[in-house]
C-alpha atoms as a PDB file:
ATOM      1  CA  UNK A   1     110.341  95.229 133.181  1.00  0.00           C
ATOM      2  CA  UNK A   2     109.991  92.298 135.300  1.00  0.00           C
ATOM      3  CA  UNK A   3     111.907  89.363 136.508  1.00  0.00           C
ATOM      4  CA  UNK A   4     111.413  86.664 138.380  1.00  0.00           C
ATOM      5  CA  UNK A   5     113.370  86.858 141.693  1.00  0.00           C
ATOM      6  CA  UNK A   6     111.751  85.520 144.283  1.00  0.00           C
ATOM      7  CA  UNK A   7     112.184  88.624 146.536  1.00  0.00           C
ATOM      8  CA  UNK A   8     110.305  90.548 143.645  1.00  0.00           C
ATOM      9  CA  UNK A   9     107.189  87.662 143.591  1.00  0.00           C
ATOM     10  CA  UNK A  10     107.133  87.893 147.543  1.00  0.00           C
ATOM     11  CA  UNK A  11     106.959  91.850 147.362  1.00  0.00           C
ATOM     12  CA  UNK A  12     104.107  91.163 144.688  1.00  0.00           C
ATOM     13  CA  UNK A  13     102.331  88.279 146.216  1.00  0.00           C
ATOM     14  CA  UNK A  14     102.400  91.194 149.697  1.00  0.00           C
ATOM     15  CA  UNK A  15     101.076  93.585 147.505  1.00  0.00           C
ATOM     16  CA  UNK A  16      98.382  91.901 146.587  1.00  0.00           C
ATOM     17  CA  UNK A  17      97.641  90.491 149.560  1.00  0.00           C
ATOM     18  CA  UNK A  18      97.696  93.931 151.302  1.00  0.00           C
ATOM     19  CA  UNK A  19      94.533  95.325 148.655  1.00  0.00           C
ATOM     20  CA  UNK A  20      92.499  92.559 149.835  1.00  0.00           C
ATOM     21  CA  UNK A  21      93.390  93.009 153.894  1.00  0.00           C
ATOM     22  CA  UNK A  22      92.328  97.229 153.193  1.00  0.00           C
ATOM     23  CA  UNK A  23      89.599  96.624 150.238  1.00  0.00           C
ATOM     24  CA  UNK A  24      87.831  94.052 152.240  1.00  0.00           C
ATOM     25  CA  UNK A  25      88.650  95.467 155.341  1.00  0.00           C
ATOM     26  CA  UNK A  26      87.906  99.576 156.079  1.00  0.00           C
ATOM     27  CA  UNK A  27      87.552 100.119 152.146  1.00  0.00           C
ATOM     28  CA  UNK A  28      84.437  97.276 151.813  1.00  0.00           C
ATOM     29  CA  UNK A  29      83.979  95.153 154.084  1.00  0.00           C
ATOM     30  CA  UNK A  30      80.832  95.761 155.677  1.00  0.00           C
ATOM     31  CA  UNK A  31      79.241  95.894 152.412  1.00  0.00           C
ATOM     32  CA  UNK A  32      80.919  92.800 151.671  1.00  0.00           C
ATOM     33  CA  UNK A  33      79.376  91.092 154.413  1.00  0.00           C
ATOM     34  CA  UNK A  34      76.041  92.400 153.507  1.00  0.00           C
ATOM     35  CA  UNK A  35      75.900  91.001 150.426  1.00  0.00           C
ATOM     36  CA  UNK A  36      77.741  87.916 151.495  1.00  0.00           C
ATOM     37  CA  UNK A  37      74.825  87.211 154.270  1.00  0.00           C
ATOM     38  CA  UNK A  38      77.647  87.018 156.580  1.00  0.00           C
ATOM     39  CA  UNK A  39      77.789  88.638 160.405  1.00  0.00           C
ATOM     40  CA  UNK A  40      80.920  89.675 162.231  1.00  0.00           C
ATOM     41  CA  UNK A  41      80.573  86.486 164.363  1.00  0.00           C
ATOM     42  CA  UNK A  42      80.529  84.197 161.227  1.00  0.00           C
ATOM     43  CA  UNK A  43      83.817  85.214 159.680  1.00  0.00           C
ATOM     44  CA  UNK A  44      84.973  84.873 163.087  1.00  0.00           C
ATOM     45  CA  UNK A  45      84.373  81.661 163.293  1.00  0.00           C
ATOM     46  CA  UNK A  46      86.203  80.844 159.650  1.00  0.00           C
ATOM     47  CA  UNK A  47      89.511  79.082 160.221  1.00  0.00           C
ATOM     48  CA  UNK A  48      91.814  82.359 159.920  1.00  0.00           C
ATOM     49  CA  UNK A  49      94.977  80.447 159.517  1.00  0.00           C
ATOM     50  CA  UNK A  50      93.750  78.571 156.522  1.00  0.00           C
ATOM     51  CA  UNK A  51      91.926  81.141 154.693  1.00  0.00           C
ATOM     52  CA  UNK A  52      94.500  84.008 155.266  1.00  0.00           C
ATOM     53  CA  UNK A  53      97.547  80.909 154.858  1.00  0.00           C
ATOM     54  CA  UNK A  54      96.138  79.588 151.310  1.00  0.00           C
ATOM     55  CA  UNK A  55      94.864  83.416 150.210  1.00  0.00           C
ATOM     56  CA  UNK A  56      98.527  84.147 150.975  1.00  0.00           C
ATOM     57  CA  UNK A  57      99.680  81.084 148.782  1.00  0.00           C
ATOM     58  CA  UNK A  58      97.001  81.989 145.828  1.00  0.00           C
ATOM     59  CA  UNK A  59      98.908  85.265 145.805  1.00  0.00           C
ATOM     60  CA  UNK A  60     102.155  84.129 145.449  1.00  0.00           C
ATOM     61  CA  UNK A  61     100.987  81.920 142.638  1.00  0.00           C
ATOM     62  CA  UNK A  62      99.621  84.633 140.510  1.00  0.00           C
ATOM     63  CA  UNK A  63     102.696  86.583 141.184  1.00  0.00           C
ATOM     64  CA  UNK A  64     104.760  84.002 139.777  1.00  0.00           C
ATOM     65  CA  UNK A  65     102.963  83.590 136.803  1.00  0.00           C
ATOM     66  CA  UNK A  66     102.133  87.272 135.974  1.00  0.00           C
ATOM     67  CA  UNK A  67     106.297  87.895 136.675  1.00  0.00           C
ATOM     68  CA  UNK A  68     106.883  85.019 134.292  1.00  0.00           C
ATOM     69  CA  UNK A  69     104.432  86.139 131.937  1.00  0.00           C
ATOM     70  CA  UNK A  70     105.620  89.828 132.163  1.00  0.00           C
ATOM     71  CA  UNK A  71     109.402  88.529 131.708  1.00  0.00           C
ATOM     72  CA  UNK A  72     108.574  87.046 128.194  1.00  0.00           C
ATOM     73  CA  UNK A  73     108.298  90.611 127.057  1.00  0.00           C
ATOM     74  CA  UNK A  74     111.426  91.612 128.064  1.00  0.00           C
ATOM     75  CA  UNK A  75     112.124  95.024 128.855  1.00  0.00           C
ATOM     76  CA  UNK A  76     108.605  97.233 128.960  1.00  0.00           C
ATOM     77  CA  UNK A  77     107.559 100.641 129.935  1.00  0.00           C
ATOM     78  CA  UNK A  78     106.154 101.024 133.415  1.00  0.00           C
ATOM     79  CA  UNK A  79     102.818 101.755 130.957  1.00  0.00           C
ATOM     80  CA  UNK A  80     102.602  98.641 129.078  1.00  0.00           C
ATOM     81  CA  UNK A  81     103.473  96.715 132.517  1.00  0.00           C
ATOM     82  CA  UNK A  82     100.539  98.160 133.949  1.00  0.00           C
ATOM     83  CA  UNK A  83      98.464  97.586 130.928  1.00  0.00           C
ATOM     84  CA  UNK A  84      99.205  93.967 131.089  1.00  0.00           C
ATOM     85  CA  UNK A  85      99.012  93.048 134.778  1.00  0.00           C
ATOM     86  CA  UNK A  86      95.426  95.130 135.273  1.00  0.00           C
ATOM     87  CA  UNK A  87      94.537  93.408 131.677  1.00  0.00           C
ATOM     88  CA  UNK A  88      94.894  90.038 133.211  1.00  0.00           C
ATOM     89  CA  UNK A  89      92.030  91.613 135.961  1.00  0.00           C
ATOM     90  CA  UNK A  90      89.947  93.022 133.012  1.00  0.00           C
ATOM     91  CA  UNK A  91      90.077  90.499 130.402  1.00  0.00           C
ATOM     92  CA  UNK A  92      90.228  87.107 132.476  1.00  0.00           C
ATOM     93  CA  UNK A  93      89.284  87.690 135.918  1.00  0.00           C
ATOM     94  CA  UNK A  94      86.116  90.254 135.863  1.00  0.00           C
ATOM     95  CA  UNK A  95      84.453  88.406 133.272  1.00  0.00           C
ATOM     96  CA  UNK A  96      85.442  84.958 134.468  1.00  0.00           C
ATOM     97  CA  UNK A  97      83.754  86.137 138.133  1.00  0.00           C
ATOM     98  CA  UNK A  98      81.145  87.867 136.296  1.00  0.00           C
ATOM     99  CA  UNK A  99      80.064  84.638 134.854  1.00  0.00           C
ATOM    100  CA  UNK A 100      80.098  82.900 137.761  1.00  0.00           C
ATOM    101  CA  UNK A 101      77.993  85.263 139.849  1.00  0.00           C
ATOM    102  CA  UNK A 102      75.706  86.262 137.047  1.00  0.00           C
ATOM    103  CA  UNK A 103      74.207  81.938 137.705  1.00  0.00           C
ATOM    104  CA  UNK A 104      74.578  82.273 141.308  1.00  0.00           C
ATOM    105  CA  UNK A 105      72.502  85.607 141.399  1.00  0.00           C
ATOM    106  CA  UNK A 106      75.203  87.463 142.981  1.00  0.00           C
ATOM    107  CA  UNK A 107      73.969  91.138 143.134  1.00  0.00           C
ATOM    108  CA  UNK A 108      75.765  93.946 140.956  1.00  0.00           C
ATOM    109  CA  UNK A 109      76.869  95.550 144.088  1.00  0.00           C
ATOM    110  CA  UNK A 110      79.223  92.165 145.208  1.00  0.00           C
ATOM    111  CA  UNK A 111      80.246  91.911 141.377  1.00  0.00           C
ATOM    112  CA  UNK A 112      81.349  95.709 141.710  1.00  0.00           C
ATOM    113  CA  UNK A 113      82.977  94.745 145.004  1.00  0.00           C
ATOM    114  CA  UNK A 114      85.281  91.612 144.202  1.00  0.00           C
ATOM    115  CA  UNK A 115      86.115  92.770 140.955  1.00  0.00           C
ATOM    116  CA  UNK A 116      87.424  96.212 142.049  1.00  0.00           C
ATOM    117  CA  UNK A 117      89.351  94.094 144.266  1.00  0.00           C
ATOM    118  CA  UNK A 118      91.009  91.968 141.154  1.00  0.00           C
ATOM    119  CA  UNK A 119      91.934  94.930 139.291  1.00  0.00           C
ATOM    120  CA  UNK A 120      93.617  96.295 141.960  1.00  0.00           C
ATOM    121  CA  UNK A 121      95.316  93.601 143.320  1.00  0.00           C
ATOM    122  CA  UNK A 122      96.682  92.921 139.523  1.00  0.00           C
ATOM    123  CA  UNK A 123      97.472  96.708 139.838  1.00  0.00           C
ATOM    124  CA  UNK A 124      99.307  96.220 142.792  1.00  0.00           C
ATOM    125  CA  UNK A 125     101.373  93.501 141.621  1.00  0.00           C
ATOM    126  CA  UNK A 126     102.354  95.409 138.505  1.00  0.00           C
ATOM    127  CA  UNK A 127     103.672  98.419 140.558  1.00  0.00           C
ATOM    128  CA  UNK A 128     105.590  95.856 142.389  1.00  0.00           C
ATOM    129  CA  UNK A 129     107.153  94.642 138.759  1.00  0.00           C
ATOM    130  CA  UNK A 130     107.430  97.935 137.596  1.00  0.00           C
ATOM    131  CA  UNK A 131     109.786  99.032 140.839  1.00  0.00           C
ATOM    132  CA  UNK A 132     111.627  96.192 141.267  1.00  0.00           C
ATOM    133  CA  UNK A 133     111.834  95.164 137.609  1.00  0.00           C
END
Protein backbone atom coordinates (compact mmCIF):
# COMPACT_ATOMS: atom_id res chain seq x y z
CA UNK A 1 0.00 0.00 0.00
CA UNK A 2 2.81 2.25 -0.49
CA UNK A 3 5.69 2.83 -2.75
CA UNK A 4 8.28 4.89 -3.01
CA UNK A 5 7.92 7.25 -6.04
CA UNK A 6 9.11 10.31 -5.49
CA UNK A 7 5.89 12.09 -6.67
CA UNK A 8 4.12 9.99 -3.84
CA UNK A 9 6.98 11.22 -0.96
CA UNK A 10 6.54 14.90 -2.34
CA UNK A 11 2.60 14.59 -2.05
CA UNK A 12 3.41 13.18 1.56
CA UNK A 13 6.20 15.40 2.62
CA UNK A 14 3.11 18.46 1.33
CA UNK A 15 0.83 16.78 3.40
CA UNK A 16 2.55 16.99 6.22
CA UNK A 17 3.79 20.10 5.81
CA UNK A 18 0.26 21.52 5.17
CA UNK A 19 -1.00 20.14 9.10
CA UNK A 20 1.69 22.12 10.53
CA UNK A 21 1.02 25.54 8.23
CA UNK A 22 -3.16 25.06 9.53
CA UNK A 23 -2.41 23.34 13.14
CA UNK A 24 0.04 25.97 14.02
CA UNK A 25 -1.53 28.49 12.15
CA UNK A 26 -5.68 29.23 12.64
CA UNK A 27 -6.01 25.68 14.41
CA UNK A 28 -3.17 26.65 17.39
CA UNK A 29 -1.17 29.04 16.96
CA UNK A 30 -1.88 31.63 19.32
CA UNK A 31 -1.85 29.16 21.99
CA UNK A 32 1.29 28.02 20.65
CA UNK A 33 2.84 31.22 21.06
CA UNK A 34 1.56 31.53 24.52
CA UNK A 35 3.13 28.79 25.75
CA UNK A 36 6.16 29.27 23.60
CA UNK A 37 6.70 32.95 25.30
CA UNK A 38 6.78 34.08 21.83
CA UNK A 39 4.96 37.50 20.33
CA UNK A 40 3.84 38.01 16.76
CA UNK A 41 6.91 40.28 16.26
CA UNK A 42 9.37 37.50 17.41
CA UNK A 43 8.45 34.81 14.93
CA UNK A 44 8.61 37.58 12.61
CA UNK A 45 11.81 38.15 13.04
CA UNK A 46 12.83 34.14 12.65
CA UNK A 47 14.57 33.56 9.34
CA UNK A 48 11.33 32.27 7.35
CA UNK A 49 13.28 30.85 4.52
CA UNK A 50 15.30 28.60 6.72
CA UNK A 51 12.82 27.43 9.13
CA UNK A 52 9.94 26.88 6.56
CA UNK A 53 13.08 25.55 3.83
CA UNK A 54 14.58 22.83 6.41
CA UNK A 55 10.81 22.08 8.05
CA UNK A 56 10.06 21.42 4.37
CA UNK A 57 13.24 19.12 4.05
CA UNK A 58 12.48 17.30 7.63
CA UNK A 59 9.22 16.41 5.91
CA UNK A 60 10.39 14.96 3.00
CA UNK A 61 12.74 12.88 5.08
CA UNK A 62 10.13 11.26 7.17
CA UNK A 63 8.17 10.67 4.08
CA UNK A 64 10.83 8.74 2.64
CA UNK A 65 11.39 6.65 5.38
CA UNK A 66 7.75 5.99 6.51
CA UNK A 67 7.12 5.10 2.39
CA UNK A 68 10.12 2.82 2.67
CA UNK A 69 9.11 1.46 5.82
CA UNK A 70 5.42 1.05 4.69
CA UNK A 71 6.76 -0.68 1.31
CA UNK A 72 8.43 -3.57 3.34
CA UNK A 73 4.93 -4.71 4.06
CA UNK A 74 3.89 -4.97 0.80
CA UNK A 75 0.44 -4.66 -0.09
CA UNK A 76 -1.78 -3.40 3.18
CA UNK A 77 -5.25 -2.29 3.85
CA UNK A 78 -5.82 1.44 3.90
CA UNK A 79 -6.44 0.33 7.91
CA UNK A 80 -3.23 -1.18 8.75
CA UNK A 81 -1.48 1.80 6.66
CA UNK A 82 -3.02 4.13 8.89
CA UNK A 83 -2.29 2.10 11.92
CA UNK A 84 1.32 2.17 11.12
CA UNK A 85 2.04 5.72 9.94
CA UNK A 86 -0.09 7.38 13.13
CA UNK A 87 1.82 4.44 15.24
CA UNK A 88 5.10 5.91 14.30
CA UNK A 89 3.37 9.43 15.99
CA UNK A 90 2.11 7.38 19.03
CA UNK A 91 4.77 5.03 19.82
CA UNK A 92 8.05 7.08 18.87
CA UNK A 93 7.28 10.59 18.51
CA UNK A 94 4.70 11.56 21.52
CA UNK A 95 6.68 9.85 23.98
CA UNK A 96 10.06 10.78 22.57
CA UNK A 97 8.68 14.75 22.83
CA UNK A 98 7.04 13.90 25.95
CA UNK A 99 10.33 13.12 27.44
CA UNK A 100 11.91 15.90 26.32
CA UNK A 101 9.43 18.48 27.56
CA UNK A 102 8.57 16.66 30.72
CA UNK A 103 12.85 18.04 31.82
CA UNK A 104 12.32 21.24 30.17
CA UNK A 105 8.98 21.90 32.12
CA UNK A 106 7.05 22.30 29.05
CA UNK A 107 3.37 22.70 30.20
CA UNK A 108 0.69 19.88 29.36
CA UNK A 109 -1.07 22.30 27.22
CA UNK A 110 2.26 22.66 24.57
CA UNK A 111 2.72 18.74 25.01
CA UNK A 112 -1.08 18.45 23.91
CA UNK A 113 -0.29 20.97 21.18
CA UNK A 114 2.90 19.55 19.28
CA UNK A 115 1.92 16.17 19.70
CA UNK A 116 -1.57 16.53 18.14
CA UNK A 117 0.44 18.00 15.51
CA UNK A 118 2.73 14.62 15.06
CA UNK A 119 -0.12 12.39 14.92
CA UNK A 120 -1.62 14.19 12.40
CA UNK A 121 1.01 14.98 10.29
CA UNK A 122 1.90 10.99 10.38
CA UNK A 123 -1.90 10.80 9.59
CA UNK A 124 -1.56 12.90 6.80
CA UNK A 125 1.23 11.20 5.26
CA UNK A 126 -0.50 7.85 5.51
CA UNK A 127 -3.61 9.12 3.58
CA UNK A 128 -1.14 10.26 1.09
CA UNK A 129 0.27 6.38 0.93
CA UNK A 130 -2.95 5.03 1.15
CA UNK A 131 -4.21 7.13 -2.21
CA UNK A 132 -1.39 7.00 -4.12
CA UNK A 133 -0.16 3.58 -3.00
Amino acid sequence: MANMEWTTILIAAAAGFLVGGVWYGPLFGPAWMKERGFTEEELKKGNMVLIYGTTFLFSIVSAIFLGHLLAHFGEMSARSTMMISTGIALGLIVPAIGTNYLFSRASLKLFGIDAGYWIFFYAAMGAVFVFFG
